[in-house]
N, C-alpha and C. Protein backbone atom coordinates (compact mmCIF):
# COMPACT_ATOMS: atom_id res chain seq x y z
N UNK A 1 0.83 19.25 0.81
CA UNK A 1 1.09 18.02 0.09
C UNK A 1 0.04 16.97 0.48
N UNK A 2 -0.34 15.93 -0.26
CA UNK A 2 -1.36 15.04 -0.37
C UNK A 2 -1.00 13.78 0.64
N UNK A 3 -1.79 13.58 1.15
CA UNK A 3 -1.26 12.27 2.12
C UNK A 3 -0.71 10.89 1.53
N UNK A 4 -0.22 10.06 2.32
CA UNK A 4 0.21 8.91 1.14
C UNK A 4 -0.90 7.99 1.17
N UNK A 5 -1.17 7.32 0.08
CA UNK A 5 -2.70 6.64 0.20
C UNK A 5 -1.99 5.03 -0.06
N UNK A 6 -2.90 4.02 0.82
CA UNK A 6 -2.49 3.03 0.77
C UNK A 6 -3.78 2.16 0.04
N UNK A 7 -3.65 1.56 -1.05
CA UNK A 7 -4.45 1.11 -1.47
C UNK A 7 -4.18 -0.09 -1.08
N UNK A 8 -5.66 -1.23 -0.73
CA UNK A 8 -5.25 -2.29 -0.62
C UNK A 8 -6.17 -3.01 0.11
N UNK A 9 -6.45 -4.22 0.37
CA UNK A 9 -7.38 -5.16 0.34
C UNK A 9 -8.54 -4.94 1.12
N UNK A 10 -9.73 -5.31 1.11
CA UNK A 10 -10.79 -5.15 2.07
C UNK A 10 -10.77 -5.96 3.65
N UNK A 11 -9.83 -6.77 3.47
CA UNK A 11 -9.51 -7.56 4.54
C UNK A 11 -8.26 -6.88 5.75
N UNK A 12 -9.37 -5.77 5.90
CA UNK A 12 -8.68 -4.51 7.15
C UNK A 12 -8.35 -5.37 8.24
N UNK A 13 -9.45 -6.40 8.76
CA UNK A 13 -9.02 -7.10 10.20
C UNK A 13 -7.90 -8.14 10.06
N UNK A 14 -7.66 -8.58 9.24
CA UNK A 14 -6.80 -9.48 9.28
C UNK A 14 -5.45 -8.98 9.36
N UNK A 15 -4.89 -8.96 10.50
CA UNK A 15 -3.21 -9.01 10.75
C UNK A 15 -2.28 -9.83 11.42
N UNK A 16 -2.13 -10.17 10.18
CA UNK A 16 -0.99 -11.48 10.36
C UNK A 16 -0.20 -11.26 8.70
N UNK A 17 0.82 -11.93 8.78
CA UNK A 17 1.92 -11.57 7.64
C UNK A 17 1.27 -12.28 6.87
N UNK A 18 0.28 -13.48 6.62
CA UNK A 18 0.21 -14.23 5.17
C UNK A 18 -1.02 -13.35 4.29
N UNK A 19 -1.37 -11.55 5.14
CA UNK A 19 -1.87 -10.61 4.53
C UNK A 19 -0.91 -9.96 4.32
N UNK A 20 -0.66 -9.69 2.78
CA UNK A 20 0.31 -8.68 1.90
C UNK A 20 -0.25 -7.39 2.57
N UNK A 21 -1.14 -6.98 2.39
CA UNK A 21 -1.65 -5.64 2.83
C UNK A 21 -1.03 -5.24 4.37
N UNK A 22 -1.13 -6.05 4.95
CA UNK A 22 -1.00 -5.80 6.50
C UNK A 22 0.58 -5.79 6.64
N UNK A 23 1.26 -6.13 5.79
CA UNK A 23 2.82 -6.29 5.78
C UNK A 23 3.09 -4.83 5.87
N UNK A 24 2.29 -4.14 4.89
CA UNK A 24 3.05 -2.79 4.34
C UNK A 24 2.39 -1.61 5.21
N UNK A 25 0.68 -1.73 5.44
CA UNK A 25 0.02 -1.13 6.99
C UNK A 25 0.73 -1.20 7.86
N UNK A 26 2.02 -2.48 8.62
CA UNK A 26 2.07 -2.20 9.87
C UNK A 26 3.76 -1.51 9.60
N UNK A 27 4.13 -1.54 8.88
CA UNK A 27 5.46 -0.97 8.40
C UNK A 27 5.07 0.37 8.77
N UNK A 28 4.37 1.04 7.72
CA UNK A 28 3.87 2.83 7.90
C UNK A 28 3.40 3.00 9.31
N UNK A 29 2.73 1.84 9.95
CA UNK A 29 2.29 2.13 11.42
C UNK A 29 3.46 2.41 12.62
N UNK A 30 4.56 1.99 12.20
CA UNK A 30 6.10 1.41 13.21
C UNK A 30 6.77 2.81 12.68
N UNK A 31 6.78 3.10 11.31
CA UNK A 31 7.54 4.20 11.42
C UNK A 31 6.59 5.60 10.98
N UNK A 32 5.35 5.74 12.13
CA UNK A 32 4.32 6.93 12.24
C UNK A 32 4.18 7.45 11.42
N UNK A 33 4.22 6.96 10.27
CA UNK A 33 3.67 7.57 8.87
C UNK A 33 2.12 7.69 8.93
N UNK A 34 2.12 8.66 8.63
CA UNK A 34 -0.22 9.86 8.41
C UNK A 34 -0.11 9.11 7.10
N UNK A 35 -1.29 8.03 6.54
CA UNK A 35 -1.73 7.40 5.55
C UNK A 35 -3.39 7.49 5.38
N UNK A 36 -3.79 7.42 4.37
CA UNK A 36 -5.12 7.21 4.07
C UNK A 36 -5.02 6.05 3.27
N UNK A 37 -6.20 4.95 4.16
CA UNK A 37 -6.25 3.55 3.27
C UNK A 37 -7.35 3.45 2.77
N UNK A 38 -7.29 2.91 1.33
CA UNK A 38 -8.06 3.08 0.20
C UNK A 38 -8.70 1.58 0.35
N UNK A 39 -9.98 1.32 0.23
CA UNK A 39 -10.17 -0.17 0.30
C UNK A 39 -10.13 -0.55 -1.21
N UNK A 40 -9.85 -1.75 -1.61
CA UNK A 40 -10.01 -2.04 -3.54
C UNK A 40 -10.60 -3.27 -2.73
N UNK A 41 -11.08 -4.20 -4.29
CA UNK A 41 -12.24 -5.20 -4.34
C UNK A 41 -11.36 -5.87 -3.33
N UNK A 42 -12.77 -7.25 -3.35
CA UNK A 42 -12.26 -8.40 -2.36
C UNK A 42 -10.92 -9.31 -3.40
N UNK A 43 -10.42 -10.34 -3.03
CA UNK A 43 -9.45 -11.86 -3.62
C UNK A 43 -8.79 -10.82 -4.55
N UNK A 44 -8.58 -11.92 -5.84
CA UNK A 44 -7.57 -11.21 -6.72
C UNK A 44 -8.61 -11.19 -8.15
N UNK A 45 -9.68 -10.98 -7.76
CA UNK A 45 -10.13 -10.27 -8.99
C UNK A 45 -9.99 -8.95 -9.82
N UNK A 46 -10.55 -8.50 -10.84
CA UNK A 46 -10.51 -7.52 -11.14
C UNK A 46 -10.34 -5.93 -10.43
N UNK A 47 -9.51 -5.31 -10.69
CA UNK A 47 -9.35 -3.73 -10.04
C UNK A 47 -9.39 -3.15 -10.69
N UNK A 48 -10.20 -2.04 -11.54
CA UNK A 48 -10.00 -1.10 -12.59
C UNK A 48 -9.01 0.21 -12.06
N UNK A 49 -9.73 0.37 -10.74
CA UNK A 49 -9.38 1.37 -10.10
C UNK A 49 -7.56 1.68 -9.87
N UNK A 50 -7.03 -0.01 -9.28
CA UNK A 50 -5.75 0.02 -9.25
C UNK A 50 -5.05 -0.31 -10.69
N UNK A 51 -5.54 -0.93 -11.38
CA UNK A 51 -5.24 -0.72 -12.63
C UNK A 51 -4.83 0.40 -13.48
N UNK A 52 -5.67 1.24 -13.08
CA UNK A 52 -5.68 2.66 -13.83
C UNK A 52 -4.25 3.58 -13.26
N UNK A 53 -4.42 3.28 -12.13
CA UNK A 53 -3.37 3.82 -11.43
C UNK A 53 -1.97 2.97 -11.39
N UNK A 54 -1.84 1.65 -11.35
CA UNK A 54 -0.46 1.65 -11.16
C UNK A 54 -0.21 0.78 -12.70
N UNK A 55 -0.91 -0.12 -13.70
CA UNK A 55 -0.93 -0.40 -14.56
C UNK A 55 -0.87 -2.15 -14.57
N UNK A 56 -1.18 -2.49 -13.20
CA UNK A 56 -1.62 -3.45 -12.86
C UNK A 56 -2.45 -4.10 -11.58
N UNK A 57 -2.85 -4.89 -11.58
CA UNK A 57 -4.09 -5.59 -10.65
C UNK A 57 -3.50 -5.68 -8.89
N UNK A 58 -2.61 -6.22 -9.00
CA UNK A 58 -2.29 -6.35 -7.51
C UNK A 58 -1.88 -5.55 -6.51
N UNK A 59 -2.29 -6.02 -4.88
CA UNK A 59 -2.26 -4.82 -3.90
C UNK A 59 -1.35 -5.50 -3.20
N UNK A 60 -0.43 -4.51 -2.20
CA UNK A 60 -0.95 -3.42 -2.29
C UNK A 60 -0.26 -2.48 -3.00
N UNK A 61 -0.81 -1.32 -2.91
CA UNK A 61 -0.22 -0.22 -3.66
C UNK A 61 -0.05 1.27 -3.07
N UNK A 62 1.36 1.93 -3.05
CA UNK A 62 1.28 3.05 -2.48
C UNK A 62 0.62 4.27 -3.76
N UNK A 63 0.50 5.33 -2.87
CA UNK A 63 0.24 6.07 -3.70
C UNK A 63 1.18 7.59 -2.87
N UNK A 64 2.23 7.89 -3.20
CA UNK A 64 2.94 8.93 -2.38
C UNK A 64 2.53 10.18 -2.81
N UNK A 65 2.48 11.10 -1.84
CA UNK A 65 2.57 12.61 -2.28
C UNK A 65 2.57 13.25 -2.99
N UNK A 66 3.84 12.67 -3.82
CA UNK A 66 4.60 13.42 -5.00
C UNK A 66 4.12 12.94 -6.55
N UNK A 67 2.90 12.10 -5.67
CA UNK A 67 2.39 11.82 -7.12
C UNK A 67 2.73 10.62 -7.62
N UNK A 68 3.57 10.13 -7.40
CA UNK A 68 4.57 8.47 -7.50
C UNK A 68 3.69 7.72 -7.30
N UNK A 69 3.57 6.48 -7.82
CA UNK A 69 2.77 5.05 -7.12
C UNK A 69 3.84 4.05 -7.26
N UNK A 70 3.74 3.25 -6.65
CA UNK A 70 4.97 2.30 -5.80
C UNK A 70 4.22 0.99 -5.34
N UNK A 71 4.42 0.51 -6.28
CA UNK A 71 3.73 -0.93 -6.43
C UNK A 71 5.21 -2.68 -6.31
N UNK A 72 5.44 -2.91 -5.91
CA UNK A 72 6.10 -4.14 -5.82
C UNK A 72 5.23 -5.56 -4.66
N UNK A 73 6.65 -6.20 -4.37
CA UNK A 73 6.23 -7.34 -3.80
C UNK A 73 6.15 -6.99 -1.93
N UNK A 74 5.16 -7.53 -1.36
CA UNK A 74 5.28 -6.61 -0.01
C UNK A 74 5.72 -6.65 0.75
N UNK A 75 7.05 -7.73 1.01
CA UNK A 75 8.41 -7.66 1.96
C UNK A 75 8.90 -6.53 1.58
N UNK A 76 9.61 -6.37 0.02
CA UNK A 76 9.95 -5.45 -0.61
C UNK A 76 9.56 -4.11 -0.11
N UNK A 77 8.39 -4.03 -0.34
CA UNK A 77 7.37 -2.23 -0.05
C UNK A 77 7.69 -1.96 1.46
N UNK A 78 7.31 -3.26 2.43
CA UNK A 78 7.41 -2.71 3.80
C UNK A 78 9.04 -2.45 4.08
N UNK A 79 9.98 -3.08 3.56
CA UNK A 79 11.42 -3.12 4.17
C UNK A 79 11.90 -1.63 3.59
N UNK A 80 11.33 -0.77 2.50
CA UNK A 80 11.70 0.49 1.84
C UNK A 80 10.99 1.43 2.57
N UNK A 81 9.79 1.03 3.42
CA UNK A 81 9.39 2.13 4.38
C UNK A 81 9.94 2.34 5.11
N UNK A 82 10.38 0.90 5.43
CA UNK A 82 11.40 0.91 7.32
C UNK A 82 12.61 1.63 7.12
N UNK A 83 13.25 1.46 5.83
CA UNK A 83 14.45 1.99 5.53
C UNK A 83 14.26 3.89 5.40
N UNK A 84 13.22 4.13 5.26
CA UNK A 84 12.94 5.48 5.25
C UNK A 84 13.63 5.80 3.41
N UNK A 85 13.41 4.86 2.21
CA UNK A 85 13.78 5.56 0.91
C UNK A 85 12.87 5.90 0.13
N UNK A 86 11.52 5.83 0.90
CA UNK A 86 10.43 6.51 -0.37
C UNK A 86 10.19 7.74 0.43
N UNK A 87 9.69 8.56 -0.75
CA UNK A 87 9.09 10.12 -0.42
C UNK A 87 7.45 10.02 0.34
N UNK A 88 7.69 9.81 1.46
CA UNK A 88 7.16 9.76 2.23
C UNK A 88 6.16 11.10 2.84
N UNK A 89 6.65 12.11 2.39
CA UNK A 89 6.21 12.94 3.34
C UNK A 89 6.56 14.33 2.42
């Protein structure tokens, strides 16, 4: 099975919560989830890439295993990792 891919901002160093990205990185990090992180553009410009894939612009974005992409708001995304209800694995 395919690893879960985390798409999502170029702003890798920054961790602190007022980074969406880093909300949902340190979630998968707490509960030892194997991820591959995808970098997409810088700010909130254009993404074709995440576009194509989840059917809109904003990160971050999972991309699970099973083929699923799982896009919401990123309290939301990280509190459904912690909870262990996405197909994770």
């Amino acid at each position: 099975m395919a690893p879960v891919k985390l798409h999502r901002c170029n702003y890798t160093f920054l961790h602190t919560d007022l980074d969406a990205c880093w909300r949902v990185q340190r979630a998968l990090d707490e509960q030892g989830i194997a991820y591959e992180v995808v970098k997409e553009g810088w700010g909130k410009g254009k993404r074709p890439r995440v576009e194509a894939l989840s059917g809109q612009s904003k990160l971050p974005v999972l991309e699970l295993p099973n083929g699923e992409v799982y896009r919401a708001e990123s309290k939301e995304m990280a509190e459904r990792v912690r909870a262990g209800t996405l197909p994770l694995s």
